[in-house]
N, C-alpha and C. Protein backbone atom coordinates (compact mmCIF):
# COMPACT_ATOMS: atom_id res chain seq x y z
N UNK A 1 49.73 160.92 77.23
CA UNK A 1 48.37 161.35 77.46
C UNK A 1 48.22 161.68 78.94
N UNK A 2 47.66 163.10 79.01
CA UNK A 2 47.15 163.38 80.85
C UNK A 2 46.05 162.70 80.84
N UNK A 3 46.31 162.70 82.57
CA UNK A 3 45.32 161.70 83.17
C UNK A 3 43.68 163.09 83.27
N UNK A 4 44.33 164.28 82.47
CA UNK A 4 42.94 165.03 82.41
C UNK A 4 42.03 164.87 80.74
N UNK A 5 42.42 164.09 79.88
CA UNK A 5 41.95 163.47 78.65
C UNK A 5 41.38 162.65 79.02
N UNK A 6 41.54 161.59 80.30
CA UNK A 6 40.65 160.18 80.31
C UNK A 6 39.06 161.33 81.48
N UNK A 7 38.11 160.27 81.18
CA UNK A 7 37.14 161.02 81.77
C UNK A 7 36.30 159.65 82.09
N UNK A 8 36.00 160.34 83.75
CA UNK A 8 35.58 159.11 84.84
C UNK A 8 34.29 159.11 84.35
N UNK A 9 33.21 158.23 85.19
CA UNK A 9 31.89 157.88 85.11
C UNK A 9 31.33 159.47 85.88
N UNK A 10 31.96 160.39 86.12
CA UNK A 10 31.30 161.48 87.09
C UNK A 10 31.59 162.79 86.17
N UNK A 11 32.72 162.43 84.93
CA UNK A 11 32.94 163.71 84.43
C UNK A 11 32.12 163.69 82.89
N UNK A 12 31.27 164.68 82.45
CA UNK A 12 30.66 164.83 80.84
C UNK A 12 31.94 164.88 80.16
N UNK A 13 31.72 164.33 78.78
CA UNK A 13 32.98 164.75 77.68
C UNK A 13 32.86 166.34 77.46
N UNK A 14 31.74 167.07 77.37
CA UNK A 14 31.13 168.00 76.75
C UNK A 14 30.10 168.61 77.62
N UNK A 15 30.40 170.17 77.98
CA UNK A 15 29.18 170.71 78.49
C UNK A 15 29.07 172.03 77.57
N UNK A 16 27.88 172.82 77.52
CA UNK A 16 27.86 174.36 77.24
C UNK A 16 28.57 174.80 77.99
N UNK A 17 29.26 175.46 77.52
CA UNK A 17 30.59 176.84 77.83
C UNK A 17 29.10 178.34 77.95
N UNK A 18 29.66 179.17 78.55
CA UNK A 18 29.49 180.43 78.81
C UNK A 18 28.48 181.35 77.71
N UNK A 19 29.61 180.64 76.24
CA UNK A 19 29.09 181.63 75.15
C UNK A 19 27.67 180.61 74.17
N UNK A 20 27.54 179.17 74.91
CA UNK A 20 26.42 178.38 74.53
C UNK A 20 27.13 177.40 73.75
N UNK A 21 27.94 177.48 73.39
CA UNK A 21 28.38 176.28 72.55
C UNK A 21 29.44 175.14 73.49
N UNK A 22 29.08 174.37 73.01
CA UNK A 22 29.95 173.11 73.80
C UNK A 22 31.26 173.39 74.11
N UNK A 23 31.81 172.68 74.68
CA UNK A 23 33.19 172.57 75.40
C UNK A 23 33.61 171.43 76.01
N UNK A 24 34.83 171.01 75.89
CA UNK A 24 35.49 170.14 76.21
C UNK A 24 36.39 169.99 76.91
N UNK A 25 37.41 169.02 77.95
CA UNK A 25 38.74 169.46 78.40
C UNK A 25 39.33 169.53 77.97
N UNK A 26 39.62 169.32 76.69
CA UNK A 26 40.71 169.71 75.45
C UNK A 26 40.50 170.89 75.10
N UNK A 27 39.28 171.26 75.48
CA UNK A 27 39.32 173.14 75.06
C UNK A 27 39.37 174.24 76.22
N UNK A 28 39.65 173.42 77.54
CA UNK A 28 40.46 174.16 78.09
C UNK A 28 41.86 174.43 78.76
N UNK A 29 42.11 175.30 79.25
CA UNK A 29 43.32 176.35 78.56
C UNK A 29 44.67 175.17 79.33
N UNK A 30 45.76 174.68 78.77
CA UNK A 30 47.03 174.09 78.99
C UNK A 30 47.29 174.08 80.43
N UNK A 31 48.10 172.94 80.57
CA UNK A 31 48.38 172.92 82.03
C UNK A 31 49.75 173.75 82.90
N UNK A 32 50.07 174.25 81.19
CA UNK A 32 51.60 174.91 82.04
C UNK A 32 51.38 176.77 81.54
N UNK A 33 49.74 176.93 81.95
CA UNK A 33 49.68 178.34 81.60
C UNK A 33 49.77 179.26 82.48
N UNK A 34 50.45 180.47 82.16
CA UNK A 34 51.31 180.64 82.82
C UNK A 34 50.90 182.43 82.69
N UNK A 35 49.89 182.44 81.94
CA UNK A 35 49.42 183.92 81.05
C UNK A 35 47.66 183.98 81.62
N UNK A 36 47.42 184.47 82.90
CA UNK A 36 46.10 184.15 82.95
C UNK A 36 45.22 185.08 82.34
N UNK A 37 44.82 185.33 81.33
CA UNK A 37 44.34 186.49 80.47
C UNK A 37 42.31 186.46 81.18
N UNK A 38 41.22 187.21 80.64
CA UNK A 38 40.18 186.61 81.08
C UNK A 38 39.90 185.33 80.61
N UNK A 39 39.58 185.20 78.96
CA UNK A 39 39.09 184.05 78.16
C UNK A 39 39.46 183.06 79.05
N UNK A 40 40.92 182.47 79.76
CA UNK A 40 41.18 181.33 80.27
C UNK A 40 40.45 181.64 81.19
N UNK A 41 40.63 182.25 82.43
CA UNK A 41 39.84 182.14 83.66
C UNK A 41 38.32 181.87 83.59
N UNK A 42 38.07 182.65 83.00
CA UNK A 42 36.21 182.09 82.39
C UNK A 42 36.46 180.70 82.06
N UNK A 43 37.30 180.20 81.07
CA UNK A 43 37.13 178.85 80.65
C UNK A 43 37.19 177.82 81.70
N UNK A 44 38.31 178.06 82.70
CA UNK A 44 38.31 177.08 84.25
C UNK A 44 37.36 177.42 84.62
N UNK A 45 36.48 178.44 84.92
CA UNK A 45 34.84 178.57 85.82
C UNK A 45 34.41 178.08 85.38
N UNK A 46 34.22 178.00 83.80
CA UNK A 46 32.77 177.51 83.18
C UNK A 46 33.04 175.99 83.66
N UNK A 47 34.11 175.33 82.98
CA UNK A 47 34.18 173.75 83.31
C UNK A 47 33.82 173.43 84.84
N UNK A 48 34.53 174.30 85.88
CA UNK A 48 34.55 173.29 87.07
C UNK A 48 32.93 173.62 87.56
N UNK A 49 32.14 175.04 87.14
CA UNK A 49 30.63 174.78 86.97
C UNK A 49 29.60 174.12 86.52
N UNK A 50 30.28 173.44 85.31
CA UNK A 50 29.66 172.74 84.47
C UNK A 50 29.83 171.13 84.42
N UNK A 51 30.74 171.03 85.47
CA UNK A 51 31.67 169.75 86.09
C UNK A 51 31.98 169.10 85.09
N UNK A 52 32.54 169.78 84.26
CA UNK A 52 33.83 169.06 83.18
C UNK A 52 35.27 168.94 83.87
N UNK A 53 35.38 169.01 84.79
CA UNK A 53 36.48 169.32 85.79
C UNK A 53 36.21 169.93 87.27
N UNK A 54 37.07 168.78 88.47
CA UNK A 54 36.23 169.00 89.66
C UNK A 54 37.30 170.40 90.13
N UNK A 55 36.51 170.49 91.27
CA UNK A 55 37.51 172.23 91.52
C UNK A 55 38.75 171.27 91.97
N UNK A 56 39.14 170.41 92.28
CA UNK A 56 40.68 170.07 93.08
C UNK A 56 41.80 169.47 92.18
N UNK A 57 40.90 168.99 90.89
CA UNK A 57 41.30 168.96 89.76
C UNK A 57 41.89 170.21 89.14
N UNK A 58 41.12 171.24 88.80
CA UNK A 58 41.64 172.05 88.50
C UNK A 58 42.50 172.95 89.18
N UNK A 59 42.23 172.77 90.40
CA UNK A 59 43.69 173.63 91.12
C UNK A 59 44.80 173.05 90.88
N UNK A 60 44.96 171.84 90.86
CA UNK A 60 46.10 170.84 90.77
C UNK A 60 46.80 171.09 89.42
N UNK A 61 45.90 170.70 88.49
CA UNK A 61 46.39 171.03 86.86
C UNK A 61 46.67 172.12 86.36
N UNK A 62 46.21 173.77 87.12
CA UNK A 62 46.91 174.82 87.31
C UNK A 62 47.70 175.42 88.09
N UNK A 63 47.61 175.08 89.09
CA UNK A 63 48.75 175.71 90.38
C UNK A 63 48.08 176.39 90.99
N UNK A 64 46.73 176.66 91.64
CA UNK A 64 46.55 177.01 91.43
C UNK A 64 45.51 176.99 92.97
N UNK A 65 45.46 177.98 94.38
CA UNK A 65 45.00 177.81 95.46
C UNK A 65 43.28 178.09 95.09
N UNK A 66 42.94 177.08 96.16
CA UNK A 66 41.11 177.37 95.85
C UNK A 66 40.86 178.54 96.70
N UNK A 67 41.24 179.62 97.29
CA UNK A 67 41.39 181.23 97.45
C UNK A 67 41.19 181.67 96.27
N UNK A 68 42.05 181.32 95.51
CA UNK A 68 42.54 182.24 94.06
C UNK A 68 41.09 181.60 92.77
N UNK A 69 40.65 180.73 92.79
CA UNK A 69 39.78 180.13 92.27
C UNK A 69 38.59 180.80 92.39
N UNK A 70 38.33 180.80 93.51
CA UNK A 70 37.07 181.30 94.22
C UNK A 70 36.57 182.73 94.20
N UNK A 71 38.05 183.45 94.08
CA UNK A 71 38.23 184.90 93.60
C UNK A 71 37.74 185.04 92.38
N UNK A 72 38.19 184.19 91.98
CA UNK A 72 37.51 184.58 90.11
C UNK A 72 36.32 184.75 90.22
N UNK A 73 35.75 183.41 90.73
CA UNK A 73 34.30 183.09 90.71
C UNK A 73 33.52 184.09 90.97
N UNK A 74 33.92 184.87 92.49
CA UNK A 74 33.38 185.84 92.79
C UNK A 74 33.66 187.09 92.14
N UNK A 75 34.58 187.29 91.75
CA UNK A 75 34.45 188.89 90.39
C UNK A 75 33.61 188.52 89.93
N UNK A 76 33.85 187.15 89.26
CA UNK A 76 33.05 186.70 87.64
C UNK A 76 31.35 187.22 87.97
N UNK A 77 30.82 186.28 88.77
CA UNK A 77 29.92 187.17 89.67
C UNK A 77 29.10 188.16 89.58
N UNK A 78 30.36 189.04 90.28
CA UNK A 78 29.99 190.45 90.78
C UNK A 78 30.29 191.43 89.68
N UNK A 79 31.02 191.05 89.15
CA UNK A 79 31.30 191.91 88.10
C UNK A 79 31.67 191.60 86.51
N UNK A 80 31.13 190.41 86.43
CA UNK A 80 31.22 190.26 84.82
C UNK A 80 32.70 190.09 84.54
N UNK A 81 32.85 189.94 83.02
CA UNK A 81 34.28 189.42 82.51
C UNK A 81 34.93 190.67 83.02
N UNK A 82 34.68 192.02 82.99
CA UNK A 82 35.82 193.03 83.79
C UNK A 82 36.34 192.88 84.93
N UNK A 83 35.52 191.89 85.98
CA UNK A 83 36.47 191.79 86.86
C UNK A 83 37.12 190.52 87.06
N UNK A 84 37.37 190.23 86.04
CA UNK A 84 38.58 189.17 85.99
C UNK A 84 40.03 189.49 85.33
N UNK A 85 39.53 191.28 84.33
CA UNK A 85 41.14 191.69 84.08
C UNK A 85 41.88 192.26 85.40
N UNK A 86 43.07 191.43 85.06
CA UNK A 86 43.91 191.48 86.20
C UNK A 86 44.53 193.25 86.21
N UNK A 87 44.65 193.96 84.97
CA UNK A 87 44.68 195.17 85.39
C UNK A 87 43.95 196.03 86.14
N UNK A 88 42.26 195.51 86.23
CA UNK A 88 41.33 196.02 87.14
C UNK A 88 41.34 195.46 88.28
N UNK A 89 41.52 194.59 88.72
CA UNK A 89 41.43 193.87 90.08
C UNK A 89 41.57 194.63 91.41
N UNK A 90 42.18 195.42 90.88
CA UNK A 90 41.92 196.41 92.39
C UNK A 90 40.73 197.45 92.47
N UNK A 91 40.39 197.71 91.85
CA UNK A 91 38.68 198.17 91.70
C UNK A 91 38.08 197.18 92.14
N UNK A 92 38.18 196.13 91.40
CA UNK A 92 37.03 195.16 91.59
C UNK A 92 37.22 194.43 93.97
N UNK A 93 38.11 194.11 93.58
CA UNK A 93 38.47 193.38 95.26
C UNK A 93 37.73 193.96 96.74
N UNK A 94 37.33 193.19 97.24
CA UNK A 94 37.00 193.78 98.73
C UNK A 94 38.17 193.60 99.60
N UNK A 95 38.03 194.22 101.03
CA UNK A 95 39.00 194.32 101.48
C UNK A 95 39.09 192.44 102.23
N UNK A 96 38.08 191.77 101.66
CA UNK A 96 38.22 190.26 102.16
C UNK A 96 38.82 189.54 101.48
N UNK A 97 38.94 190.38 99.61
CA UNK A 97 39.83 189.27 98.69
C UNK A 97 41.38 189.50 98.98
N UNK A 98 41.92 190.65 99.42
CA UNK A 98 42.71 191.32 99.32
C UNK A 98 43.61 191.33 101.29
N UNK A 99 44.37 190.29 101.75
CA UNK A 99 44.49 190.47 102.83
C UNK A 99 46.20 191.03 102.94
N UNK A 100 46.49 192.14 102.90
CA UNK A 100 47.44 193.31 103.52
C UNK A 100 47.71 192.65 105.04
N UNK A 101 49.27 193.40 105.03
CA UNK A 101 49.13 192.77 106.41
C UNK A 101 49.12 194.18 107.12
N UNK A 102 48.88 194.04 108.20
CA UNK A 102 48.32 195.61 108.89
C UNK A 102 49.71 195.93 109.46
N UNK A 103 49.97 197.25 109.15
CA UNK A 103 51.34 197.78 109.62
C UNK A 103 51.05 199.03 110.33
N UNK A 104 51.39 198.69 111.72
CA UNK A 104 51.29 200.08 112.53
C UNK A 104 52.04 201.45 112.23
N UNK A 105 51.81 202.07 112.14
CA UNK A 105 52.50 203.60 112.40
C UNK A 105 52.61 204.30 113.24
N UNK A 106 54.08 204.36 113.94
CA UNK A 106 54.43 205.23 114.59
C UNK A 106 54.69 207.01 114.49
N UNK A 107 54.60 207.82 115.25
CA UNK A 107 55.09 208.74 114.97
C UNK A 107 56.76 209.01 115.27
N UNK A 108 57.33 209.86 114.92
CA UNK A 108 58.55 209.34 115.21
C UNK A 108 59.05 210.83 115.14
N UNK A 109 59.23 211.16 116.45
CA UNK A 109 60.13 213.01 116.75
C UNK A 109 61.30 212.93 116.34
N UNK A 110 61.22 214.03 115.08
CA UNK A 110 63.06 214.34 114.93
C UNK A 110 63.65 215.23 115.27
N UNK A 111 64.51 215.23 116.14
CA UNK A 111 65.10 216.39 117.03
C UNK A 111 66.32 216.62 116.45
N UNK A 112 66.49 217.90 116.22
CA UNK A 112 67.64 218.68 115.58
C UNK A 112 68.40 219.58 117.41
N UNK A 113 69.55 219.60 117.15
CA UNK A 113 70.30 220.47 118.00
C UNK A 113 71.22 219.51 118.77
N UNK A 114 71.64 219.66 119.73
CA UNK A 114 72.46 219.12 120.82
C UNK A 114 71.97 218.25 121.76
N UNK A 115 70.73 218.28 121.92
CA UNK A 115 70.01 217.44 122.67
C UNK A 115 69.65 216.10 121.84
N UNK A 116 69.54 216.07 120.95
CA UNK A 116 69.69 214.48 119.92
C UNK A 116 70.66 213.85 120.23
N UNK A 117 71.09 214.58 120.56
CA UNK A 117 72.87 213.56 120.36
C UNK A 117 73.11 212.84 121.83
């Protein structure tokens, strides 16, 4: 038995989920998932909103950085269950979710003839 089945004096057995009907930590998504589709990601928001699960909890039991957490939250947000498919995510992202590392460009003269050499 995980120590995420026992439930402290601070955690509900049961809150409303998203779609209104109850939910449990047994109804959300495995600890070795590995497939983040939307349905799961909604299901970790709804709980750690609904504090069926604290956020450090759930980073822990997924792998899961509170950056990357928080990202959801904020698609979820801003953009509804579409911006939590990971095929859209680059539509959805600002340039604050998204940190690139900045690569200068040079210009760079190519000299043909005898003088290159």
């Amino acid at each position: 038995m995980s120590d995420f089945s026992r439930h402290g004096p601070s955690h509900p057995t049961s809150v409303l989920g998203p779609s209104g009907k109850p939910i449990a930590i047994e109804d959300l998504p495995p600890a070795d998932t590995e497939r983040w589709v939307v349905r799961r990601k909604m299901a970790v928001v709804a709980g750690v909103r609904a504090g069926l699960i604290s956020l450090g909890e759930a980073c822990r039991r997924y792998r899961l950085s509170e950056d990357e957490f928080t990202s959801w939250q904020r698609l979820l947000d801003a953009h509804g269950l579409k911006g939590l498919r990971a095929t859209r995510i680059q539509n959805y992202r600002t340039p604050r979710d998204h940190k690139a590392p900045k690569v200068a460009h040079r210009r760079v003269a190519h000299r043909q003839g005898p003088e290159a050499i």
